[in-house]
PDB file of N, CA and C in Angstrom:
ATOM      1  N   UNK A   1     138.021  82.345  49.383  1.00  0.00           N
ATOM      2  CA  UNK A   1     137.168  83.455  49.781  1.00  0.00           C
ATOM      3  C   UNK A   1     137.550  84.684  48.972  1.00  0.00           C
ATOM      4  N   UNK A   2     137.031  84.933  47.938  1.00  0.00           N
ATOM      5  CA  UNK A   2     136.807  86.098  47.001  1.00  0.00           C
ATOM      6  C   UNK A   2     135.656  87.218  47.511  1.00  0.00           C
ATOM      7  N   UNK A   3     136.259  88.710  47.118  1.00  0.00           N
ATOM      8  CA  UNK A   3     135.188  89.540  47.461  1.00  0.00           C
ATOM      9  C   UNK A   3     134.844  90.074  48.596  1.00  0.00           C
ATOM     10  N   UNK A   4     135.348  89.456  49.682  1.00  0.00           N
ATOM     11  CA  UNK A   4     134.986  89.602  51.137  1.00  0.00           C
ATOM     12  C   UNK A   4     135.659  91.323  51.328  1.00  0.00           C
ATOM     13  N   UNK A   5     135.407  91.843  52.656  1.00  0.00           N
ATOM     14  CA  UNK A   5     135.916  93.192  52.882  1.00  0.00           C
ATOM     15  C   UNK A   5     136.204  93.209  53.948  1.00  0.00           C
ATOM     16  N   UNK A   6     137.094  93.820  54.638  1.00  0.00           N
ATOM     17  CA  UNK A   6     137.914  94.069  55.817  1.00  0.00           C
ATOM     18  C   UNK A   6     136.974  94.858  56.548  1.00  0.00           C
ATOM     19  N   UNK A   7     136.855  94.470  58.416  1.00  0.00           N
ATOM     20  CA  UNK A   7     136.183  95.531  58.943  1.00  0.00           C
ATOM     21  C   UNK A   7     136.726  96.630  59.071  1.00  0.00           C
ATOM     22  N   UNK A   8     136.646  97.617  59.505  1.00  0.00           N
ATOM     23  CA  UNK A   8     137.111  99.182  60.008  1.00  0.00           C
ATOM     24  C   UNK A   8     138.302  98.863  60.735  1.00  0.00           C
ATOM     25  N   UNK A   9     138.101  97.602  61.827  1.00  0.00           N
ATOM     26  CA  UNK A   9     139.705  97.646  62.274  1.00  0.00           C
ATOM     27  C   UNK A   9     140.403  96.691  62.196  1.00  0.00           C
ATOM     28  N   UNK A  10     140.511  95.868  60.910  1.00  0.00           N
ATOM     29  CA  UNK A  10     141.101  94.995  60.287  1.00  0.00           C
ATOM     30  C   UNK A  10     141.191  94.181  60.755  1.00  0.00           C
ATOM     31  N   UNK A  11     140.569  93.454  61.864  1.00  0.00           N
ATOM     32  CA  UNK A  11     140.654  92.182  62.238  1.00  0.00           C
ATOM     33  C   UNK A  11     140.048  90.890  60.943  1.00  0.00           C
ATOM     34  N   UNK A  12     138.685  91.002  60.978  1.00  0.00           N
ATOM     35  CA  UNK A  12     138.261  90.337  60.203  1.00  0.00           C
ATOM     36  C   UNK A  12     137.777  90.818  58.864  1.00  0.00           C
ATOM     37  N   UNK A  13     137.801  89.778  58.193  1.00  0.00           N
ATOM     38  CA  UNK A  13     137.367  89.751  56.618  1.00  0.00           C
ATOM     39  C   UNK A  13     135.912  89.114  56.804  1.00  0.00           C
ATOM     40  N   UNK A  14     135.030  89.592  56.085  1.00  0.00           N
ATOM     41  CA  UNK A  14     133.661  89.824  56.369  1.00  0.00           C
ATOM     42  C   UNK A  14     133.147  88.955  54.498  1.00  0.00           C
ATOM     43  N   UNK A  15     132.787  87.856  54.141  1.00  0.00           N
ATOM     44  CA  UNK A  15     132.699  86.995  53.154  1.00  0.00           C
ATOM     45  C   UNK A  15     131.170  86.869  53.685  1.00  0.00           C
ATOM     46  N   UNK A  16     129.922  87.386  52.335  1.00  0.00           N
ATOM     47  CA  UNK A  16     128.855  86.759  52.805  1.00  0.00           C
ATOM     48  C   UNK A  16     128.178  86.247  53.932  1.00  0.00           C
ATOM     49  N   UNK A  17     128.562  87.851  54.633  1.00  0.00           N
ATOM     50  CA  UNK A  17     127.704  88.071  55.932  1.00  0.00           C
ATOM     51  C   UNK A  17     128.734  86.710  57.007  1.00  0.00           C
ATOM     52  N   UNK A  18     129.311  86.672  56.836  1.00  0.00           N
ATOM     53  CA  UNK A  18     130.418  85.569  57.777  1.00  0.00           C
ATOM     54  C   UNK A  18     131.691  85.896  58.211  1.00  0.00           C
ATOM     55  N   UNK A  19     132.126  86.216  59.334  1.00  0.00           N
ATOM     56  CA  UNK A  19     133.522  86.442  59.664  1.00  0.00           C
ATOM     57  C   UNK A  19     134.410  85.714  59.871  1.00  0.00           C
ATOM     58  N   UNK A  20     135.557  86.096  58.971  1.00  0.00           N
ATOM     59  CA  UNK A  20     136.867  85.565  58.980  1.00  0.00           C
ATOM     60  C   UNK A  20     137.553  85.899  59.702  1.00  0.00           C
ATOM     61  N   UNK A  21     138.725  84.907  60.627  1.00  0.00           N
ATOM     62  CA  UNK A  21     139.359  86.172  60.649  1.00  0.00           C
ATOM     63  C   UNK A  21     140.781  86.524  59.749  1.00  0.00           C
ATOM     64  N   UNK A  22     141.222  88.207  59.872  1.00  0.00           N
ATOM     65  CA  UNK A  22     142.370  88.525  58.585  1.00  0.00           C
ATOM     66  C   UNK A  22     143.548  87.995  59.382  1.00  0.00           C
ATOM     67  N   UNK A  23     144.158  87.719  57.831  1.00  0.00           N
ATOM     68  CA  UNK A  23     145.516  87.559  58.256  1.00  0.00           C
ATOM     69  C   UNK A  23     146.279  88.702  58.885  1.00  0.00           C
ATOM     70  N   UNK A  24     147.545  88.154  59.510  1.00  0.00           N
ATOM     71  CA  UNK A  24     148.062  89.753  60.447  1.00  0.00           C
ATOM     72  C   UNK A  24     149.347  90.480  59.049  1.00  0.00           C
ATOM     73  N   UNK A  25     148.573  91.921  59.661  1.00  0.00           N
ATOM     74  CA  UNK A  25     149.053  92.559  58.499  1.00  0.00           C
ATOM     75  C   UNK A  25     150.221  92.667  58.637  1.00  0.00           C
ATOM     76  N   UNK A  26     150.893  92.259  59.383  1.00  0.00           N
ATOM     77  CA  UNK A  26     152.557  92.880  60.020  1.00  0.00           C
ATOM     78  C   UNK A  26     153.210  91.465  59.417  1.00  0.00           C
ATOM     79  N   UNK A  27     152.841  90.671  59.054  1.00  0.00           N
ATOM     80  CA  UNK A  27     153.503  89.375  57.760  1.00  0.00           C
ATOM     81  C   UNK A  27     154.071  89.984  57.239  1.00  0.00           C
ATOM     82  N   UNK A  28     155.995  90.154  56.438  1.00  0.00           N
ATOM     83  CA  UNK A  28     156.268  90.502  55.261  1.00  0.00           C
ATOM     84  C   UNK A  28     156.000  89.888  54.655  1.00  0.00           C
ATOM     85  N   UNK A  29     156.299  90.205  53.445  1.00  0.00           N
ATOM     86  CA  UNK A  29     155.211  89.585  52.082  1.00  0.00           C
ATOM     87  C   UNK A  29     156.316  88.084  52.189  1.00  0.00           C
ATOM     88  N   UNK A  30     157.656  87.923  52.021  1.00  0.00           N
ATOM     89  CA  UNK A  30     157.867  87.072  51.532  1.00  0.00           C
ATOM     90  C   UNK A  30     157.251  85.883  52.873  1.00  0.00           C
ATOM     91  N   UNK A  31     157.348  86.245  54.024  1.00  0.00           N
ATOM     92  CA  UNK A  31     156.617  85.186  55.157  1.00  0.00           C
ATOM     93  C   UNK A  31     155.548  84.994  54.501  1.00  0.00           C
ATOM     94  N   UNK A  32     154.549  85.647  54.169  1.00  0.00           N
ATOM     95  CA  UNK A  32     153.244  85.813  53.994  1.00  0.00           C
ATOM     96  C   UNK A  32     152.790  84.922  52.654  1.00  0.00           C
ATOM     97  N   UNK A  33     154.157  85.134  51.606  1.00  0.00           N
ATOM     98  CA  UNK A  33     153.792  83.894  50.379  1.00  0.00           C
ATOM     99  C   UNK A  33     154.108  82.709  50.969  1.00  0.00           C
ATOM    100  N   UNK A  34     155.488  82.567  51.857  1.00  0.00           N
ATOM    101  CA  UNK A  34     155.475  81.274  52.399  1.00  0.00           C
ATOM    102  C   UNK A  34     154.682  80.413  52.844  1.00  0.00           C
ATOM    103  N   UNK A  35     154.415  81.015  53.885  1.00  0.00           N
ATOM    104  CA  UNK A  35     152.614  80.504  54.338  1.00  0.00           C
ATOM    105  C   UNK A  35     151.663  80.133  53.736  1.00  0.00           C
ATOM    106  N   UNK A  36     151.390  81.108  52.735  1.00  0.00           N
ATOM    107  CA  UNK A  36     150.030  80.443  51.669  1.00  0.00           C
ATOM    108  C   UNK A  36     150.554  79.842  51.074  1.00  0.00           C
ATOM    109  N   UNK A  37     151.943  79.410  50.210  1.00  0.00           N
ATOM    110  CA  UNK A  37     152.232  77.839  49.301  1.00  0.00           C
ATOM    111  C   UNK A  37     152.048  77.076  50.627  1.00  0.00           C
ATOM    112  N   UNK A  38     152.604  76.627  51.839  1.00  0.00           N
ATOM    113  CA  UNK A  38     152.499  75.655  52.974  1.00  0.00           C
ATOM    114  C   UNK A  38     150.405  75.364  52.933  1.00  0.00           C
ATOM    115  N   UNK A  39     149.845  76.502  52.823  1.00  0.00           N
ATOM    116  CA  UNK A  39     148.586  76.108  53.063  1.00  0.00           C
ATOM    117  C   UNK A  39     148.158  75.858  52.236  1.00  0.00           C
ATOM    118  N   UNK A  40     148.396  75.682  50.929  1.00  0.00           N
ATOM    119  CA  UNK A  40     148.094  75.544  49.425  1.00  0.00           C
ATOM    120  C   UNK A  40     148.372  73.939  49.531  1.00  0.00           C
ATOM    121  N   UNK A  41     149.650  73.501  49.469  1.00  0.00           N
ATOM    122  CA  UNK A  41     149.978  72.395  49.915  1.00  0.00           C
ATOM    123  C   UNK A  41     149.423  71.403  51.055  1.00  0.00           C
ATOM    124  N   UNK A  42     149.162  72.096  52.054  1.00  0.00           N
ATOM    125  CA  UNK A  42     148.164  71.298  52.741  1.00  0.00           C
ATOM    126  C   UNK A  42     146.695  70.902  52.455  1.00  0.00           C
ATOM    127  N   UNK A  43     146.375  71.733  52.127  1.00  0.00           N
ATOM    128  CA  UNK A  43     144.735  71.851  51.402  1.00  0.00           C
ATOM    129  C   UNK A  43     144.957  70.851  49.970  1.00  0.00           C
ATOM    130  N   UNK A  44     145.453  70.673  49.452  1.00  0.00           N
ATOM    131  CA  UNK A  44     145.682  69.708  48.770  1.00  0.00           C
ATOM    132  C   UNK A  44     146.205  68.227  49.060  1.00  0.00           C
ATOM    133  N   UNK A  45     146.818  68.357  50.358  1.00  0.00           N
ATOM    134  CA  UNK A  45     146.734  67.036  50.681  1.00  0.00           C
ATOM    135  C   UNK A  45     145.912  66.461  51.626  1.00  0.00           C
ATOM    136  N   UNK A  46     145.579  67.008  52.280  1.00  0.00           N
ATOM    137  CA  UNK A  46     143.877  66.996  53.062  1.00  0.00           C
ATOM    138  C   UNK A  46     142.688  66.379  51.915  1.00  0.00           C
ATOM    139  N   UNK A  47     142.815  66.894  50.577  1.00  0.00           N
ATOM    140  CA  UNK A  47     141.515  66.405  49.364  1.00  0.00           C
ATOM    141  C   UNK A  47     142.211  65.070  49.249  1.00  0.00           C
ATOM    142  N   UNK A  48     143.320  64.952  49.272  1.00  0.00           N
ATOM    143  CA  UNK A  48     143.963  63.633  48.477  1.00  0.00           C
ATOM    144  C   UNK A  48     143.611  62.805  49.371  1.00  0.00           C
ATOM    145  N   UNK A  49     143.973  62.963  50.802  1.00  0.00           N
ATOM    146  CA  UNK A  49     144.394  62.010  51.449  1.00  0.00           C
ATOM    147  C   UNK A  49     142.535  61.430  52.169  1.00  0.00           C
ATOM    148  N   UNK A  50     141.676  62.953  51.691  1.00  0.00           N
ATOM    149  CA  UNK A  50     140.378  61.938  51.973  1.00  0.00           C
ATOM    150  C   UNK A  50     139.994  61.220  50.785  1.00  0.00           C
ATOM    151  N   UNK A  51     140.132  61.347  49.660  1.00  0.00           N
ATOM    152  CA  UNK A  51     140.235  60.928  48.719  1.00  0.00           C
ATOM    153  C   UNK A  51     140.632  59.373  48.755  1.00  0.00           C
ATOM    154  N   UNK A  52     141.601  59.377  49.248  1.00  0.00           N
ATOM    155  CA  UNK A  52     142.227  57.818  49.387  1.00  0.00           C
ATOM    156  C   UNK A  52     141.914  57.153  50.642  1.00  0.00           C
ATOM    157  N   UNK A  53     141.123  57.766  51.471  1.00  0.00           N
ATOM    158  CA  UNK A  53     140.436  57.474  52.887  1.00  0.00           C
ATOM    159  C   UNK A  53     141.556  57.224  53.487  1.00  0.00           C
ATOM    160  N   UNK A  54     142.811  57.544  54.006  1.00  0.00           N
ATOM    161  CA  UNK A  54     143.552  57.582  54.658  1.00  0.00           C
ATOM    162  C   UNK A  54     143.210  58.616  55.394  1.00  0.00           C
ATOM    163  N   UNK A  55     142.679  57.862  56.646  1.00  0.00           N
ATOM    164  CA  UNK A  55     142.501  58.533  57.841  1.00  0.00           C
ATOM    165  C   UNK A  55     143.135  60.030  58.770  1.00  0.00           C
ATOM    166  N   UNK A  56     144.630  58.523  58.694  1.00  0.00           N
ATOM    167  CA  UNK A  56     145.864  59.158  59.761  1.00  0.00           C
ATOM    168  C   UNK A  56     146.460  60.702  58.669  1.00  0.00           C
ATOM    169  N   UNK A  57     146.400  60.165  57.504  1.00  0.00           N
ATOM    170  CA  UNK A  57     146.815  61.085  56.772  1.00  0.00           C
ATOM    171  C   UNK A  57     145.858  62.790  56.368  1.00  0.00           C
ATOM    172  N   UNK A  58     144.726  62.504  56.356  1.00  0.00           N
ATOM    173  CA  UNK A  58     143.883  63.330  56.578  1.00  0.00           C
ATOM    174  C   UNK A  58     144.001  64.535  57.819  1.00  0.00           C
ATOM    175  N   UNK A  59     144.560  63.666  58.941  1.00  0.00           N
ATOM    176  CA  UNK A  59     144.251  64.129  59.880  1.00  0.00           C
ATOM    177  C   UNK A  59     145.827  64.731  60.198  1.00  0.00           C
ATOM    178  N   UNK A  60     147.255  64.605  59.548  1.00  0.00           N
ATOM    179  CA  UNK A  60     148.135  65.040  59.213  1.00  0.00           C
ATOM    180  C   UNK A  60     148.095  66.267  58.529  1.00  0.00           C
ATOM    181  N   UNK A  61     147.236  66.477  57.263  1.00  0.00           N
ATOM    182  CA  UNK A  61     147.790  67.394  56.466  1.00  0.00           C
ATOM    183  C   UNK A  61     146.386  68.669  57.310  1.00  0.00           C
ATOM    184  N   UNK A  62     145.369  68.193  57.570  1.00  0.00           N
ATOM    185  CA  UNK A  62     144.583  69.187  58.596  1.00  0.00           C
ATOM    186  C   UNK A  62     145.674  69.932  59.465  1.00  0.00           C
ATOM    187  N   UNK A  63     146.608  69.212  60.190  1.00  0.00           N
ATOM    188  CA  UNK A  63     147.754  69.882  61.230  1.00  0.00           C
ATOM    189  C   UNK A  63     148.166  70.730  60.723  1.00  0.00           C
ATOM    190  N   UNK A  64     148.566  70.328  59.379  1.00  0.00           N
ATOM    191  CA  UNK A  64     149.578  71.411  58.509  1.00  0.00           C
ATOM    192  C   UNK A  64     148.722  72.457  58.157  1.00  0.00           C
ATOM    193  N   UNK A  65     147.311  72.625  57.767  1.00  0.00           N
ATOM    194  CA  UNK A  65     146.187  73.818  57.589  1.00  0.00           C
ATOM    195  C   UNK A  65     146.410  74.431  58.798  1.00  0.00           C
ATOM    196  N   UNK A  66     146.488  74.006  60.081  1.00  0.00           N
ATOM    197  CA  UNK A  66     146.328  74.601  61.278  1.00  0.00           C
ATOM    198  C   UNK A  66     147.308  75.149  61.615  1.00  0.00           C
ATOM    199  N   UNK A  67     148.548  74.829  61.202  1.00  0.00           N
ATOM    200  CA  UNK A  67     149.825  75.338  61.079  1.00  0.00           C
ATOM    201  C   UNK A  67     149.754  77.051  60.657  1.00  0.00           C
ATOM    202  N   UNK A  68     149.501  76.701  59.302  1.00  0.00           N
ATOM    203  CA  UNK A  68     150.009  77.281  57.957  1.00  0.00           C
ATOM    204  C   UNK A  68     149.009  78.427  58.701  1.00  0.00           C
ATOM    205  N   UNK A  69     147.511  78.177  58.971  1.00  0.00           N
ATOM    206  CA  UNK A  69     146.748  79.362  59.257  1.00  0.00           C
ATOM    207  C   UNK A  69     147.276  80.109  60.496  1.00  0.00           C
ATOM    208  N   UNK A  70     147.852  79.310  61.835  1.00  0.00           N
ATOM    209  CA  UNK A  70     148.477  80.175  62.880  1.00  0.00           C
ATOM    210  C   UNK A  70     149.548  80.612  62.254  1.00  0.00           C
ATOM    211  N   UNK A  71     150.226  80.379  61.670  1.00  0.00           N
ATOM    212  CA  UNK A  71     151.436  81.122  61.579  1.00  0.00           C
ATOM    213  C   UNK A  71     150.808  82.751  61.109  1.00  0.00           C
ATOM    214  N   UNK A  72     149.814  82.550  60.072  1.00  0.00           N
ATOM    215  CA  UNK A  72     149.164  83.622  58.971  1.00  0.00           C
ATOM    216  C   UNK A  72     148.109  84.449  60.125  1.00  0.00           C
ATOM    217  N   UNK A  73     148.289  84.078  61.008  1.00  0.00           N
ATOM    218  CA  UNK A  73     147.756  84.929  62.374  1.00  0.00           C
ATOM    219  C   UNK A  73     146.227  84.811  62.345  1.00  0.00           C
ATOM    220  N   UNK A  74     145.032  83.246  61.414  1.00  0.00           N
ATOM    221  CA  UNK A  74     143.982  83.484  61.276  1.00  0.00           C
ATOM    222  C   UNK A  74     143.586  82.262  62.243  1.00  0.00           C
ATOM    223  N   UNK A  75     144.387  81.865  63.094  1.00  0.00           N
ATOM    224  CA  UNK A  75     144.379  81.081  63.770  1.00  0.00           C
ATOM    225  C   UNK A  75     144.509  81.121  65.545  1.00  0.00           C
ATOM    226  N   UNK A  76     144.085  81.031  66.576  1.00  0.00           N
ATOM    227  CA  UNK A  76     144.517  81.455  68.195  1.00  0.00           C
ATOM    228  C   UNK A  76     145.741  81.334  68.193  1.00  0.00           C
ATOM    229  N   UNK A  77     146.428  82.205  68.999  1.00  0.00           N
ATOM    230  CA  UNK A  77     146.209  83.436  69.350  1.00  0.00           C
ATOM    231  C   UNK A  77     145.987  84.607  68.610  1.00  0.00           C
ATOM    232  N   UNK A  78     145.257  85.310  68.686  1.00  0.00           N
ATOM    233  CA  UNK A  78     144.294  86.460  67.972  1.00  0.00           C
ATOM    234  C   UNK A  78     146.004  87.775  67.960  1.00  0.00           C
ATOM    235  N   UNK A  79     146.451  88.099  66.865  1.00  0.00           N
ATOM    236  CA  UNK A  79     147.626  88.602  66.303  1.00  0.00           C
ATOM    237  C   UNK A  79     147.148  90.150  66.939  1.00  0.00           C
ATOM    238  N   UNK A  80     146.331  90.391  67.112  1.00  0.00           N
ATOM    239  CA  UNK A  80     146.158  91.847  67.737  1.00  0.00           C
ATOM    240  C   UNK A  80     146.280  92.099  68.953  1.00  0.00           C
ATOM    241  N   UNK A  81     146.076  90.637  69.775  1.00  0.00           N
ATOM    242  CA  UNK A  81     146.518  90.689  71.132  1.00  0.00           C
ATOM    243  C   UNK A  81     148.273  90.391  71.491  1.00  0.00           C
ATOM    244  N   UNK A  82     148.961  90.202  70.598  1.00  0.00           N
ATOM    245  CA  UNK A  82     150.354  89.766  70.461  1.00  0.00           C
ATOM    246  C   UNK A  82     151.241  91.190  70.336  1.00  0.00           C
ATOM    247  N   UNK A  83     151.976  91.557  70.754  1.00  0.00           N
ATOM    248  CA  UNK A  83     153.326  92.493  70.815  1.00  0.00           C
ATOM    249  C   UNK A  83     154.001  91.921  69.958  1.00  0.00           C
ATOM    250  N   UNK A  84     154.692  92.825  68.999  1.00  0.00           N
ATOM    251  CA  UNK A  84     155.534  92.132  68.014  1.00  0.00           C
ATOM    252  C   UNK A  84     156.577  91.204  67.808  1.00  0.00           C
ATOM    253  N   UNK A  85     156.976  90.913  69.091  1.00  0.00           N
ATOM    254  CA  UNK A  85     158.426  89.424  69.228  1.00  0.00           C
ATOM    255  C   UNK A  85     156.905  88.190  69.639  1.00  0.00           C
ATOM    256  N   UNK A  86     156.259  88.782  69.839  1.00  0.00           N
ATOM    257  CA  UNK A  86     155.225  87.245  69.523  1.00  0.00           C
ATOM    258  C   UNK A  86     154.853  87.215  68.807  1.00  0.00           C
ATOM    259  N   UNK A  87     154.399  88.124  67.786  1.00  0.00           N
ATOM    260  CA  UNK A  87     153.460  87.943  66.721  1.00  0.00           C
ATOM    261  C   UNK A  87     155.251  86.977  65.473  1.00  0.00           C
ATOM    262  N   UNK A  88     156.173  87.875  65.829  1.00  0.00           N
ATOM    263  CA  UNK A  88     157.576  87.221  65.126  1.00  0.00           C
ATOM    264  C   UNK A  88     157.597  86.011  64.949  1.00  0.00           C
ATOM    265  N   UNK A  89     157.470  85.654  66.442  1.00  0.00           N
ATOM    266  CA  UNK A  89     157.869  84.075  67.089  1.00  0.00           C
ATOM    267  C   UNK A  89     156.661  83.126  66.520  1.00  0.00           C
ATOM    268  N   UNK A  90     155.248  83.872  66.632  1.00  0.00           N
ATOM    269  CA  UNK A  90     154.204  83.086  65.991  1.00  0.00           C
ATOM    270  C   UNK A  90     155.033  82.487  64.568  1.00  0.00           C
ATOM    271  N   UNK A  91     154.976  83.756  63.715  1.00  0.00           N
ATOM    272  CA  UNK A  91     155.169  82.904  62.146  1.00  0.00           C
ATOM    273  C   UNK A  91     156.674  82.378  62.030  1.00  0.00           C
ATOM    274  N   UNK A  92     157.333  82.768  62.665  1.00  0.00           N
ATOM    275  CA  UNK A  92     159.182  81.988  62.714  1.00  0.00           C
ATOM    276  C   UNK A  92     158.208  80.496  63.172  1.00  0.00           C
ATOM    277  N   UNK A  93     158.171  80.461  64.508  1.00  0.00           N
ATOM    278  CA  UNK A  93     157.826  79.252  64.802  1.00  0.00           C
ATOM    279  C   UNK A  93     156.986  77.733  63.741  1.00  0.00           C
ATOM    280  N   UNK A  94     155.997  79.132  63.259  1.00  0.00           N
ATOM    281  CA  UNK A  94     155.641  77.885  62.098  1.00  0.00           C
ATOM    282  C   UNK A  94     155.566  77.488  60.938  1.00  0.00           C
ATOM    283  N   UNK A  95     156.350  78.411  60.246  1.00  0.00           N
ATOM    284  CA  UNK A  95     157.523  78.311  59.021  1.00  0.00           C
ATOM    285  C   UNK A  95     158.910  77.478  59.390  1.00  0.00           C
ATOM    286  N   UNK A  96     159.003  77.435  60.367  1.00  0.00           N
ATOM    287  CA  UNK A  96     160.251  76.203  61.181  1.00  0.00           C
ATOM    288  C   UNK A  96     159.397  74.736  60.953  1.00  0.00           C
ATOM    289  N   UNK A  97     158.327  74.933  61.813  1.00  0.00           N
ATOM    290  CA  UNK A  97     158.045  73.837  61.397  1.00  0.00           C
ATOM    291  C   UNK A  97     157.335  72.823  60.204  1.00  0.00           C
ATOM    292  N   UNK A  98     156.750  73.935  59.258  1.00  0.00           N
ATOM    293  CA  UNK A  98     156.471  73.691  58.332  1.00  0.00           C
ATOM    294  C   UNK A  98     157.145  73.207  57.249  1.00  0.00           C
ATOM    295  N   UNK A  99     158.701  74.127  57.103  1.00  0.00           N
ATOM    296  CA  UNK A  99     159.826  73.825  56.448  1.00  0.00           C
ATOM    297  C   UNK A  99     160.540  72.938  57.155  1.00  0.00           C
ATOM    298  N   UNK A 100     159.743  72.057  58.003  1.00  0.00           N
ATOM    299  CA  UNK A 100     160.500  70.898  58.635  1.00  0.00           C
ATOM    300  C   UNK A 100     160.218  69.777  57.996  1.00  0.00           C
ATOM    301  N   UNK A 101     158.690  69.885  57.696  1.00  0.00           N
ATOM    302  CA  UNK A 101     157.757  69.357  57.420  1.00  0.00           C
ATOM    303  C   UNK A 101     157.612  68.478  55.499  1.00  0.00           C
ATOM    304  N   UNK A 102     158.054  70.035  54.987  1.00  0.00           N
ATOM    305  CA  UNK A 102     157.679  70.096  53.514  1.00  0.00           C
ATOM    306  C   UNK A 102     158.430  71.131  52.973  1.00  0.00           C
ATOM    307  N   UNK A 103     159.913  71.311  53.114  1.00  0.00           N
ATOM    308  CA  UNK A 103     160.352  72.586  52.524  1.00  0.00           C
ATOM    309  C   UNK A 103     159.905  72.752  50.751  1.00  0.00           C
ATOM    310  N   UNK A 104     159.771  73.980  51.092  1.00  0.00           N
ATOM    311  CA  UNK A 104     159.787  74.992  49.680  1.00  0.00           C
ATOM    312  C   UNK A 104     160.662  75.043  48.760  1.00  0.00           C
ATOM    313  N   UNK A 105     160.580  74.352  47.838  1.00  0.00           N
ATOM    314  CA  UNK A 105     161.880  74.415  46.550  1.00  0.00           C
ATOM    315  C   UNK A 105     162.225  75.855  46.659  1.00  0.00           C
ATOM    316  N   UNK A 106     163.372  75.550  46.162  1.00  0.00           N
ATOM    317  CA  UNK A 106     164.201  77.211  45.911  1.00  0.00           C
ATOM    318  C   UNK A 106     163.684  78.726  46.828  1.00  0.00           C
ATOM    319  N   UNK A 107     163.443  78.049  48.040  1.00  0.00           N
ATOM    320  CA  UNK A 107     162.922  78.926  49.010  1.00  0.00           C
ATOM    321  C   UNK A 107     164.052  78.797  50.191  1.00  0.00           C
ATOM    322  N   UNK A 108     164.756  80.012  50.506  1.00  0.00           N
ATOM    323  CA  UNK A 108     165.807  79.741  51.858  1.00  0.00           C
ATOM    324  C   UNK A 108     165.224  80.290  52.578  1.00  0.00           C
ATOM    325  N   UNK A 109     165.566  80.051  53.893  1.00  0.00           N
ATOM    326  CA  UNK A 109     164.714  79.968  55.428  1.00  0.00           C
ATOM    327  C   UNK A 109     164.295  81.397  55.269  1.00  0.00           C
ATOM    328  N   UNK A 110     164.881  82.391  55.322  1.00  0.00           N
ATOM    329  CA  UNK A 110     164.547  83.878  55.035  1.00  0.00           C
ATOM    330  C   UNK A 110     164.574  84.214  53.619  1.00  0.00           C
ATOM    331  N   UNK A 111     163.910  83.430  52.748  1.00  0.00           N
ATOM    332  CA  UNK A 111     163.293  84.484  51.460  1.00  0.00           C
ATOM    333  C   UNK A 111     162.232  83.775  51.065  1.00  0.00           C
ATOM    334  N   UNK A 112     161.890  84.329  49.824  1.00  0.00           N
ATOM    335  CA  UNK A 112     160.889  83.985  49.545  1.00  0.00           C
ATOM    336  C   UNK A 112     161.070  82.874  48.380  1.00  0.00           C
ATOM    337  N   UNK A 113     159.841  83.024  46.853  1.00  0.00           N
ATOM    338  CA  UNK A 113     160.672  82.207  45.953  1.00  0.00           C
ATOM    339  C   UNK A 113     161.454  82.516  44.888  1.00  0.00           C
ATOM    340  N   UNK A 114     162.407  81.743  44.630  1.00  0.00           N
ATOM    341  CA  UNK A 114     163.336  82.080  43.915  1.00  0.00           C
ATOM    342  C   UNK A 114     164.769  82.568  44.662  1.00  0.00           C
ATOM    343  N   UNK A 115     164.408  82.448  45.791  1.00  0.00           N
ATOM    344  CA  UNK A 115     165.609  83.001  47.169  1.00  0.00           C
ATOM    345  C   UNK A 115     165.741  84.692  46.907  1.00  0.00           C
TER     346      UNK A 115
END
């Protein structure tokens, strides 16, 4: 999604008359790259794995999109209704499990890449 524009109160990203919703702005950046390689990575194995009609697997790396997007706050629970040790616990929680999942080369639990 290129081009799109933020509403007035930053919830959503607005793409050809369609609402998104934004990621939560209170992500530090290095959480915030984490997340998008995890969803980069998933979205790529979601093509593969329909690709190869593997079902179970399809329906694996979708988890990990659903992951990768709650953690990135574009996912329920809505990050504006969250106080900040939840909105925390949101993306800790699923960068735990993501890096359970598929860790990040040369990525330590708290940095980004390159450590």
């Amino acid at each position: 999604m290129q081009g799109g524009h933020l509403t007035d109160d930053g919830r959503w990203l607005v793409v050809d008359g369609r609402r998104w919703r934004a990621t939560d702005p209170a992500l530090p950046e290095q959480v915030r790259a984490r997340l998008l390689h995890h969803l980069g990575v998933a979205r790529s194995a979601v093509r593969a794995a329909g690709r190869s009609g593997d079902d179970a697997a399809v329906a694996a790396a979708r988890a990990r999109v659903r992951l990768a997007k709650t953690g990135l706050g574009e996912r329920r629970p809505a990050w504006w209704d969250q106080d900040d040790a939840a909105r925390r616990a949101r993306w800790e929680t699923a960068l735990a499990e993501l890096d359970a999942q598929d860790p990040a080369p040369g990525w330590s639990a708290q940095e980004g890449p390159g450590g």
